[in-house]
PDB file of N, CA and C in Angstrom:
ATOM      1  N   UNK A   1       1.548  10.323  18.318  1.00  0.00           N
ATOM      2  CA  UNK A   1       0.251  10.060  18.918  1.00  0.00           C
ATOM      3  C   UNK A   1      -0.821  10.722  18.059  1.00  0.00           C
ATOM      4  N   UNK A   2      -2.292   9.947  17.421  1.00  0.00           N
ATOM      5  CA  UNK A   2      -3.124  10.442  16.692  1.00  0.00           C
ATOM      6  C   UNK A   2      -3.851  11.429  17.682  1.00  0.00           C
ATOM      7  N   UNK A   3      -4.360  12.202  16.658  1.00  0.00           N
ATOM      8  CA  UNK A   3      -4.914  13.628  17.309  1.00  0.00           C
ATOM      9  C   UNK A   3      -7.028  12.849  16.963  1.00  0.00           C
ATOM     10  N   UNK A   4      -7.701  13.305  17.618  1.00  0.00           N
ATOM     11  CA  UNK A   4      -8.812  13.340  16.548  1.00  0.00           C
ATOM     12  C   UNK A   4      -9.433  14.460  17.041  1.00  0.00           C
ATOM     13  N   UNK A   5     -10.759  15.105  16.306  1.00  0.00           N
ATOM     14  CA  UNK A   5     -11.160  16.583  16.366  1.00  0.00           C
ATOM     15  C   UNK A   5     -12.502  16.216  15.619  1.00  0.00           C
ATOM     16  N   UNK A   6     -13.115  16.484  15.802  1.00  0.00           N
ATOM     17  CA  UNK A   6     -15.003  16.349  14.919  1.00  0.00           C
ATOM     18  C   UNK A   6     -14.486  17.556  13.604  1.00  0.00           C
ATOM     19  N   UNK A   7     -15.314  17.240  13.100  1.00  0.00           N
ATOM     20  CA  UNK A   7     -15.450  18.275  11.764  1.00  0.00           C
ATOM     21  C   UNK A   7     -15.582  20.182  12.211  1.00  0.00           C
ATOM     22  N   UNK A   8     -16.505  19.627  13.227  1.00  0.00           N
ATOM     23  CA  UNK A   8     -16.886  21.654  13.735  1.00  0.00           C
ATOM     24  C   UNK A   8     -15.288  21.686  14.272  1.00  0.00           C
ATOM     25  N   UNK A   9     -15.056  21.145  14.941  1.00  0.00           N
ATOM     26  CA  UNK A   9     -13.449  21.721  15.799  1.00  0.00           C
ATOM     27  C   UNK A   9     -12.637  21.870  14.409  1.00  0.00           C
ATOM     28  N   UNK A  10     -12.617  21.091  13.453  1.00  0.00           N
ATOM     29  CA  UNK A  10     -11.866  21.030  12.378  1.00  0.00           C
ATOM     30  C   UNK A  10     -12.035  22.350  11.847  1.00  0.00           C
ATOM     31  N   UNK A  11     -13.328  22.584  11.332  1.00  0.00           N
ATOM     32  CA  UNK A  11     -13.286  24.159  10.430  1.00  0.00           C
ATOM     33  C   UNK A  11     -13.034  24.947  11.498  1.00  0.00           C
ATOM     34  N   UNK A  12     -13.747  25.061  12.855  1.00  0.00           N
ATOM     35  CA  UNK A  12     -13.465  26.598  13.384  1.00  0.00           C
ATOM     36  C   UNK A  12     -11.781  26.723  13.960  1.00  0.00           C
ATOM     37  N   UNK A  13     -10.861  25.238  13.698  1.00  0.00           N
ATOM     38  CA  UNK A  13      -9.300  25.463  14.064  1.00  0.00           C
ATOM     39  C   UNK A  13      -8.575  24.652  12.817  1.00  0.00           C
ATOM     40  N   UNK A  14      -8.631  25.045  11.766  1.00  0.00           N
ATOM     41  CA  UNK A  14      -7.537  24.255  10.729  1.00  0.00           C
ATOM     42  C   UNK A  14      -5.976  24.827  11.012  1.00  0.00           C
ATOM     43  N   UNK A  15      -5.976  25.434  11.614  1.00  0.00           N
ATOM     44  CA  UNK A  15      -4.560  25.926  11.956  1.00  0.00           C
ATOM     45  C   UNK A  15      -3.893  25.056  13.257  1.00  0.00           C
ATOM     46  N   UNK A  16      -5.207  24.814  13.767  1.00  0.00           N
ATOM     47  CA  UNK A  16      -4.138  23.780  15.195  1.00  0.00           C
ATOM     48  C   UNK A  16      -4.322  22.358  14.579  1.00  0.00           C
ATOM     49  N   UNK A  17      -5.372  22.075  13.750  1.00  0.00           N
ATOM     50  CA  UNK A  17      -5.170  20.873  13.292  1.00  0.00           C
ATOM     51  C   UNK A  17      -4.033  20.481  12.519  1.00  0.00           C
ATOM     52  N   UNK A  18      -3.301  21.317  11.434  1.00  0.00           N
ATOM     53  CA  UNK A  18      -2.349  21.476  10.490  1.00  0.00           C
ATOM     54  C   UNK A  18      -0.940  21.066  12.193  1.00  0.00           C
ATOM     55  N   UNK A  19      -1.080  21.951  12.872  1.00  0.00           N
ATOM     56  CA  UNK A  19      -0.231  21.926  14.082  1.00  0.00           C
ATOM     57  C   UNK A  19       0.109  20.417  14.590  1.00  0.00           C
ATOM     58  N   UNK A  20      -1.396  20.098  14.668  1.00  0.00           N
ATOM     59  CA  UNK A  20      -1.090  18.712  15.364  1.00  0.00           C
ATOM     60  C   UNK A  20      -1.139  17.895  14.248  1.00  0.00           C
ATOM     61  N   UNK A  21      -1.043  18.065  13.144  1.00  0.00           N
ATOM     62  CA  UNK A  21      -0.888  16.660  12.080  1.00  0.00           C
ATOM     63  C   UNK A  21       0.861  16.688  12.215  1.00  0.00           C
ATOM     64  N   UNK A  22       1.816  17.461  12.440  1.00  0.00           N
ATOM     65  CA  UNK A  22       3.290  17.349  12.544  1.00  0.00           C
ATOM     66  C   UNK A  22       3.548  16.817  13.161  1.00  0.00           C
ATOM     67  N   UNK A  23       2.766  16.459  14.549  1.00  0.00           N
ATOM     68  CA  UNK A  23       3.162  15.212  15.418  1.00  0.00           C
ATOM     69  C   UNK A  23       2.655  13.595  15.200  1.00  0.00           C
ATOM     70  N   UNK A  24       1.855  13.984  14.016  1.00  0.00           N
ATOM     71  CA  UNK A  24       1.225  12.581  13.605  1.00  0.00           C
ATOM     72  C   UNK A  24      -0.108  12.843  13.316  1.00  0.00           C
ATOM     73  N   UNK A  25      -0.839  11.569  12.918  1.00  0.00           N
ATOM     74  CA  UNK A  25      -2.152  11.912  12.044  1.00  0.00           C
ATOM     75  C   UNK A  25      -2.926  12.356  12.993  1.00  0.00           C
ATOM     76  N   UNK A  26      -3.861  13.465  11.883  1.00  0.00           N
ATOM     77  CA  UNK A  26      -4.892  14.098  12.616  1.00  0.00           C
ATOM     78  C   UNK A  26      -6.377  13.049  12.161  1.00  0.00           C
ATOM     79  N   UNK A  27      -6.968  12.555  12.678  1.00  0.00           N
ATOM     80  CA  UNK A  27      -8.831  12.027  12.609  1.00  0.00           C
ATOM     81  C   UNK A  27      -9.466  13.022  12.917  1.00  0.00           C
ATOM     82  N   UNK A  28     -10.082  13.206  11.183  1.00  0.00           N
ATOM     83  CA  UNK A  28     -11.701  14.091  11.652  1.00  0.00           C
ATOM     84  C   UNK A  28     -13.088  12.897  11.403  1.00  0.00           C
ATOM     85  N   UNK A  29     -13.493  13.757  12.270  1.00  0.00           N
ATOM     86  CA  UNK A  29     -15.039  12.612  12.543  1.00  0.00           C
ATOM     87  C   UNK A  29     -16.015  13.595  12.538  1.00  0.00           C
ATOM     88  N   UNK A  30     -17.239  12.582  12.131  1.00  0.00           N
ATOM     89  CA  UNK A  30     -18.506  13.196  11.773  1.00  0.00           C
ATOM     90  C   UNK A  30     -19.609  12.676  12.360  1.00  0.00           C
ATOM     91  N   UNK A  31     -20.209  12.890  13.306  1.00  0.00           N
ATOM     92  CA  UNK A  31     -21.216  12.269  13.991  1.00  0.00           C
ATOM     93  C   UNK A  31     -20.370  11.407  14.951  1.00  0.00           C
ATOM     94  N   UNK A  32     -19.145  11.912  15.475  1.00  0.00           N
ATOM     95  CA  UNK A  32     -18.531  10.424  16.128  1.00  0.00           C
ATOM     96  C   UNK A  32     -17.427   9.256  15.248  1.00  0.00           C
ATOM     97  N   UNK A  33     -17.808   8.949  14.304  1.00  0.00           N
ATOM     98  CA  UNK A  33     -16.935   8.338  13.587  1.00  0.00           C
ATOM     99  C   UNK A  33     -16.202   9.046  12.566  1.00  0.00           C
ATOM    100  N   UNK A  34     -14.802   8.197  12.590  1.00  0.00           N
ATOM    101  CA  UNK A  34     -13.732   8.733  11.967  1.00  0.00           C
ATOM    102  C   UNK A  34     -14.506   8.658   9.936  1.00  0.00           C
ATOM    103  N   UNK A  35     -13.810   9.573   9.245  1.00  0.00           N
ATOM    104  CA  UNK A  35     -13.934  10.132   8.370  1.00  0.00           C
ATOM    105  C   UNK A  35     -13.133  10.506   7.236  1.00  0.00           C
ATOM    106  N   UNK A  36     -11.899  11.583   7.817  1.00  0.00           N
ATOM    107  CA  UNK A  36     -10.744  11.599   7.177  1.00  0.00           C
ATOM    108  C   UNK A  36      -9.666  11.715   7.947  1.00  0.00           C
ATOM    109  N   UNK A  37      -8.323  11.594   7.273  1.00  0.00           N
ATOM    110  CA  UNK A  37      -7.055  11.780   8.297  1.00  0.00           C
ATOM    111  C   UNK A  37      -6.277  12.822   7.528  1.00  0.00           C
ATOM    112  N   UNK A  38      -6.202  13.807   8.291  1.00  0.00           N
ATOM    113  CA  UNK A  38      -4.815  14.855   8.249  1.00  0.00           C
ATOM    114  C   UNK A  38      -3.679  14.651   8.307  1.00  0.00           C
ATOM    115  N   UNK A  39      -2.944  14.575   7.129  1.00  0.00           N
ATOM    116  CA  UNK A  39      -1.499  14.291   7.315  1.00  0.00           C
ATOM    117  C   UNK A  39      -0.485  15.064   6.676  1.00  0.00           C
ATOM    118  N   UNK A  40       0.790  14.814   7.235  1.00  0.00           N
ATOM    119  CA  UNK A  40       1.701  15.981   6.604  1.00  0.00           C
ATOM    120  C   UNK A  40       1.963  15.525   4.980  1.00  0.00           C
ATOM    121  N   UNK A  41       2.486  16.420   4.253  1.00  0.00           N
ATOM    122  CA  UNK A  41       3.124  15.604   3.074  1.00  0.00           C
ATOM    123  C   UNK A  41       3.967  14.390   3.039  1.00  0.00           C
ATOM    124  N   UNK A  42       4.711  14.924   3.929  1.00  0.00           N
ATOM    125  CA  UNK A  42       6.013  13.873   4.163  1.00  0.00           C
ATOM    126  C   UNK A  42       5.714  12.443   4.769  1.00  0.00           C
ATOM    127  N   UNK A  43       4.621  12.717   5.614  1.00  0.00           N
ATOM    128  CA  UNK A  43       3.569  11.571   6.256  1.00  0.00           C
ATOM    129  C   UNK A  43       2.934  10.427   4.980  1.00  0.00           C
ATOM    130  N   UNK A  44       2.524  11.006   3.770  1.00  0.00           N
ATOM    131  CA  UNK A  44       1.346  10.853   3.218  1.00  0.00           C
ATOM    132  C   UNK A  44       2.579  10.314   2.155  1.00  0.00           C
ATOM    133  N   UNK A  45       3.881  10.810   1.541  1.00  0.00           N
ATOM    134  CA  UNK A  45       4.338  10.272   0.951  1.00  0.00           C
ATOM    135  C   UNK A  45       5.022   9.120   1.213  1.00  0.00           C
ATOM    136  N   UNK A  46       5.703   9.103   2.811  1.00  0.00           N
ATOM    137  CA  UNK A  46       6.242   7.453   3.515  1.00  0.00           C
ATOM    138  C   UNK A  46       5.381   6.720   3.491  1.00  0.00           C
ATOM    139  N   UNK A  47       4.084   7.135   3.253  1.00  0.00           N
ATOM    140  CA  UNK A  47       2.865   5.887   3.155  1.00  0.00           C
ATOM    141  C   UNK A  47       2.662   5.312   1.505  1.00  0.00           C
ATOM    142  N   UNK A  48       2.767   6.132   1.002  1.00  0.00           N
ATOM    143  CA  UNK A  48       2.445   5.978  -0.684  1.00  0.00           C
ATOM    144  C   UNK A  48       3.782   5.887  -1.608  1.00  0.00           C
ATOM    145  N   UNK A  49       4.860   6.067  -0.623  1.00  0.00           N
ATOM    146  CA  UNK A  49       6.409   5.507  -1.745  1.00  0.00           C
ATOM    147  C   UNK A  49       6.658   4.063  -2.034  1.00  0.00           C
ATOM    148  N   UNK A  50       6.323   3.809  -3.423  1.00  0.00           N
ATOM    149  CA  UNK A  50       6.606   2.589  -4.246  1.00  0.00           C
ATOM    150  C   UNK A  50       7.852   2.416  -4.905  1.00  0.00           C
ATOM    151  N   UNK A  51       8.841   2.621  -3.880  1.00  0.00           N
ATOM    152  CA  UNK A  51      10.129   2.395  -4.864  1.00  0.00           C
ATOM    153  C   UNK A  51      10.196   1.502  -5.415  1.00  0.00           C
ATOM    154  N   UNK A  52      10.168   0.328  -5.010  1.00  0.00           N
ATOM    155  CA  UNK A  52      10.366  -0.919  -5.719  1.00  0.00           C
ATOM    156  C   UNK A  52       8.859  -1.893  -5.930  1.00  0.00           C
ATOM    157  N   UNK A  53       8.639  -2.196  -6.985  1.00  0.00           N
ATOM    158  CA  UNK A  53       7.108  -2.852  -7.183  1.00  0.00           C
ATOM    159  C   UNK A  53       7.650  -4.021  -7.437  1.00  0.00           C
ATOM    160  N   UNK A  54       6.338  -4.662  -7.643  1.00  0.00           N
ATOM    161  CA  UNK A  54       6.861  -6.568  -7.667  1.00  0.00           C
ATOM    162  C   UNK A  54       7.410  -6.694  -8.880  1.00  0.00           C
ATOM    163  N   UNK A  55       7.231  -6.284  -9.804  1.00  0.00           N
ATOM    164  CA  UNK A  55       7.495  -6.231 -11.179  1.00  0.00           C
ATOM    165  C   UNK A  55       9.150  -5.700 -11.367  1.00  0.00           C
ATOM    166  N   UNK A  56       9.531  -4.588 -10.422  1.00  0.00           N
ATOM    167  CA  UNK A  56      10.520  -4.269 -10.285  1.00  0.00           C
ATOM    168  C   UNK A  56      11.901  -5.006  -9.750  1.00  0.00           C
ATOM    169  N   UNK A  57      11.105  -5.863  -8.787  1.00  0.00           N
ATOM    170  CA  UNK A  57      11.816  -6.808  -7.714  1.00  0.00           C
ATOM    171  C   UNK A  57      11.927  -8.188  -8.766  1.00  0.00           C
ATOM    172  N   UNK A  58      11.110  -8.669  -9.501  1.00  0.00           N
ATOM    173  CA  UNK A  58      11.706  -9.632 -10.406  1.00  0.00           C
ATOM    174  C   UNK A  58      11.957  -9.449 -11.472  1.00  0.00           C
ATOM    175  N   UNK A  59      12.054  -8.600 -12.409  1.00  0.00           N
ATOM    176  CA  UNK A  59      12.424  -7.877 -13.447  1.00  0.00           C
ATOM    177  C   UNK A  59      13.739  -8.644 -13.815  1.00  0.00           C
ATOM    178  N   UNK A  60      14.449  -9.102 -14.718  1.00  0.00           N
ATOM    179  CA  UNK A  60      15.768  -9.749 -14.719  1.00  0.00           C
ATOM    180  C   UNK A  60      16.485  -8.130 -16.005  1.00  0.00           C
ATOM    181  N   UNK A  61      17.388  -7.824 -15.214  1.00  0.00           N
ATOM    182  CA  UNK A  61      18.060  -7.416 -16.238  1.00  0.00           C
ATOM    183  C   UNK A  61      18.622  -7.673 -17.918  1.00  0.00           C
ATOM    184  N   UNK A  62      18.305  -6.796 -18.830  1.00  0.00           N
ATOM    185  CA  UNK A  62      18.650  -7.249 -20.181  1.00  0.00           C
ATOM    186  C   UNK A  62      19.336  -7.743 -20.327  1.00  0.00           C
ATOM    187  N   UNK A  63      20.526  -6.787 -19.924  1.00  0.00           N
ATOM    188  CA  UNK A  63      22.018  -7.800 -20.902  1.00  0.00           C
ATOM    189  C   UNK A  63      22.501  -9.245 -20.180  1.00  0.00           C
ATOM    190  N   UNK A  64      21.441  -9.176 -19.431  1.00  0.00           N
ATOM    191  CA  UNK A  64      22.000 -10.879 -19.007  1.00  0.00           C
ATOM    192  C   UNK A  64      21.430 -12.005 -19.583  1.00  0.00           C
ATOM    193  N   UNK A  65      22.865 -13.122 -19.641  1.00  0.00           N
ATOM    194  CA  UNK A  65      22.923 -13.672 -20.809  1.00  0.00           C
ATOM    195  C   UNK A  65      22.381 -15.258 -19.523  1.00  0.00           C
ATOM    196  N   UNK A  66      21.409 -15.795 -19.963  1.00  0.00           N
ATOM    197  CA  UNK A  66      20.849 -16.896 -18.744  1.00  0.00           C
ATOM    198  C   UNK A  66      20.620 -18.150 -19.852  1.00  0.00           C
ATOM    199  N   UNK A  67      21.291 -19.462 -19.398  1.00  0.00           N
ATOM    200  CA  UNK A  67      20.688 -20.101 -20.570  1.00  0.00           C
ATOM    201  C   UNK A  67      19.885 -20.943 -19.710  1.00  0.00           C
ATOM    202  N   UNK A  68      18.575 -21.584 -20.201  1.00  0.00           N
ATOM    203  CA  UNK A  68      17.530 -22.660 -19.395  1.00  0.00           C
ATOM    204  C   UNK A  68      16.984 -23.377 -20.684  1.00  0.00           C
ATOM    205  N   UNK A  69      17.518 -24.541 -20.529  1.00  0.00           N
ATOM    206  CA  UNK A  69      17.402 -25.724 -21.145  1.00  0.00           C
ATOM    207  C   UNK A  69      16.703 -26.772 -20.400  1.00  0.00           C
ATOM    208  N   UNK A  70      15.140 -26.471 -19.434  1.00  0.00           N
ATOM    209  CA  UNK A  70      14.488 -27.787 -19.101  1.00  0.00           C
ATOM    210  C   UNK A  70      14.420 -29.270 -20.085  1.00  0.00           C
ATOM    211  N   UNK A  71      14.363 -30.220 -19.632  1.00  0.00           N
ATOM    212  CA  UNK A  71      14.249 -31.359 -19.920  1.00  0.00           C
ATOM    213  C   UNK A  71      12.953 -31.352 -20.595  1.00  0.00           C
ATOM    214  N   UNK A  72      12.243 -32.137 -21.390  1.00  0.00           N
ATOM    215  CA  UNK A  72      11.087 -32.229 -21.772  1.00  0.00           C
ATOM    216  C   UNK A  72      10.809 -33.224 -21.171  1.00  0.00           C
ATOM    217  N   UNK A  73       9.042 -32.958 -20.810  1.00  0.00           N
ATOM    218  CA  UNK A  73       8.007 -33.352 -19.871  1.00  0.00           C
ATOM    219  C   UNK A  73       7.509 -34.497 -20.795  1.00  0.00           C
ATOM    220  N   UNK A  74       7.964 -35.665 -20.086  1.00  0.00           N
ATOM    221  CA  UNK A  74       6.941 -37.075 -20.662  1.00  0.00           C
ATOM    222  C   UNK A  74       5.997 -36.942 -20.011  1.00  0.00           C
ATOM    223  N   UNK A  75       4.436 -36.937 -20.402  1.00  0.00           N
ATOM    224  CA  UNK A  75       3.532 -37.148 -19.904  1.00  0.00           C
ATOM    225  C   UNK A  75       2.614 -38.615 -21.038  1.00  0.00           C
ATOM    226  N   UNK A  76       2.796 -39.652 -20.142  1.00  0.00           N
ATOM    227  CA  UNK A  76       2.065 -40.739 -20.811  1.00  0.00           C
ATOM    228  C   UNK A  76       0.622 -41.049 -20.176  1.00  0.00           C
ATOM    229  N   UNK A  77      -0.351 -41.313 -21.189  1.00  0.00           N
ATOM    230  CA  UNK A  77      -2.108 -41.442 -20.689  1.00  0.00           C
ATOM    231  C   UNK A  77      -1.972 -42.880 -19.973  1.00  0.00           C
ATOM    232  N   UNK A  78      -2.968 -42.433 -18.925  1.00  0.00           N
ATOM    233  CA  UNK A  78      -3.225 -43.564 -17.865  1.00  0.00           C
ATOM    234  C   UNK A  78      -4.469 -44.327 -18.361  1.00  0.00           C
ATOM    235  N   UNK A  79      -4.866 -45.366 -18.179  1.00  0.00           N
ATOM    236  CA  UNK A  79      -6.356 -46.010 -18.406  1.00  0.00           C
ATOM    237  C   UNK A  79      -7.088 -45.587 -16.879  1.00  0.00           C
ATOM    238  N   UNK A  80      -8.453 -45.321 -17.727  1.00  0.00           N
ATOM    239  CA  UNK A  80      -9.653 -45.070 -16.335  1.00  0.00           C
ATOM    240  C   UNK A  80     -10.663 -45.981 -16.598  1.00  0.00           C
ATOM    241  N   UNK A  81     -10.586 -46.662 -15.336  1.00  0.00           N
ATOM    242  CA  UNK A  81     -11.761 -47.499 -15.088  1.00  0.00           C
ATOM    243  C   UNK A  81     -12.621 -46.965 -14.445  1.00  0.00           C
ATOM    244  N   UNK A  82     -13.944 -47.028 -15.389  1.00  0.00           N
ATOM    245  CA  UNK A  82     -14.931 -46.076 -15.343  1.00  0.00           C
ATOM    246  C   UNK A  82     -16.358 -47.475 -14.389  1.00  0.00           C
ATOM    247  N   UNK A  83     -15.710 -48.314 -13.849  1.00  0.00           N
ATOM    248  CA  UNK A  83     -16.974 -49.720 -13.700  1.00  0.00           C
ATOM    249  C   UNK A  83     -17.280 -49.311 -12.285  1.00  0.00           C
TER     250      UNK A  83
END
């Protein structure tokens, strides 16, 4: 469950905020609206782990041996009647 806290609650308690970011993100707000979020490391890295990128996911391995022999593309010109 998100915590939120204004900025003054934030500086005069960074210790209960740190507290309650272990149960999930902390929202600090400024005038009312949200601002930044407090999160644990472990939080902040399940959000930002890129194990596998797209590049990774289609990547074909080297030593594989693939043969692709498409057909060649007839493309013959059409007439345009321009009347």
């Amino acid at each position: 469950m998100p915590t939120t806290m204004s900025s003054r609650e934030f500086n005069h308690d960074t210790s209960g905020a740190k507290k309650a970011a272990s149960a999930g993100p902390v929202f600090i707000t400024d005038r009312g609206k949200p601002a930044h979020v407090l999160l644990t490391i472990e939080a902040y890295q399940r959000l930002t782990d890129r194990a596998t990128t797209i590049i990774d996911a289609i990547a074909m391995p080297v030593d594989t041996d693939i043969v692709f022999d498409p057909p060649r593309a007839v493309i013959q010109p059409k007439t345009v009647d321009f009347s």
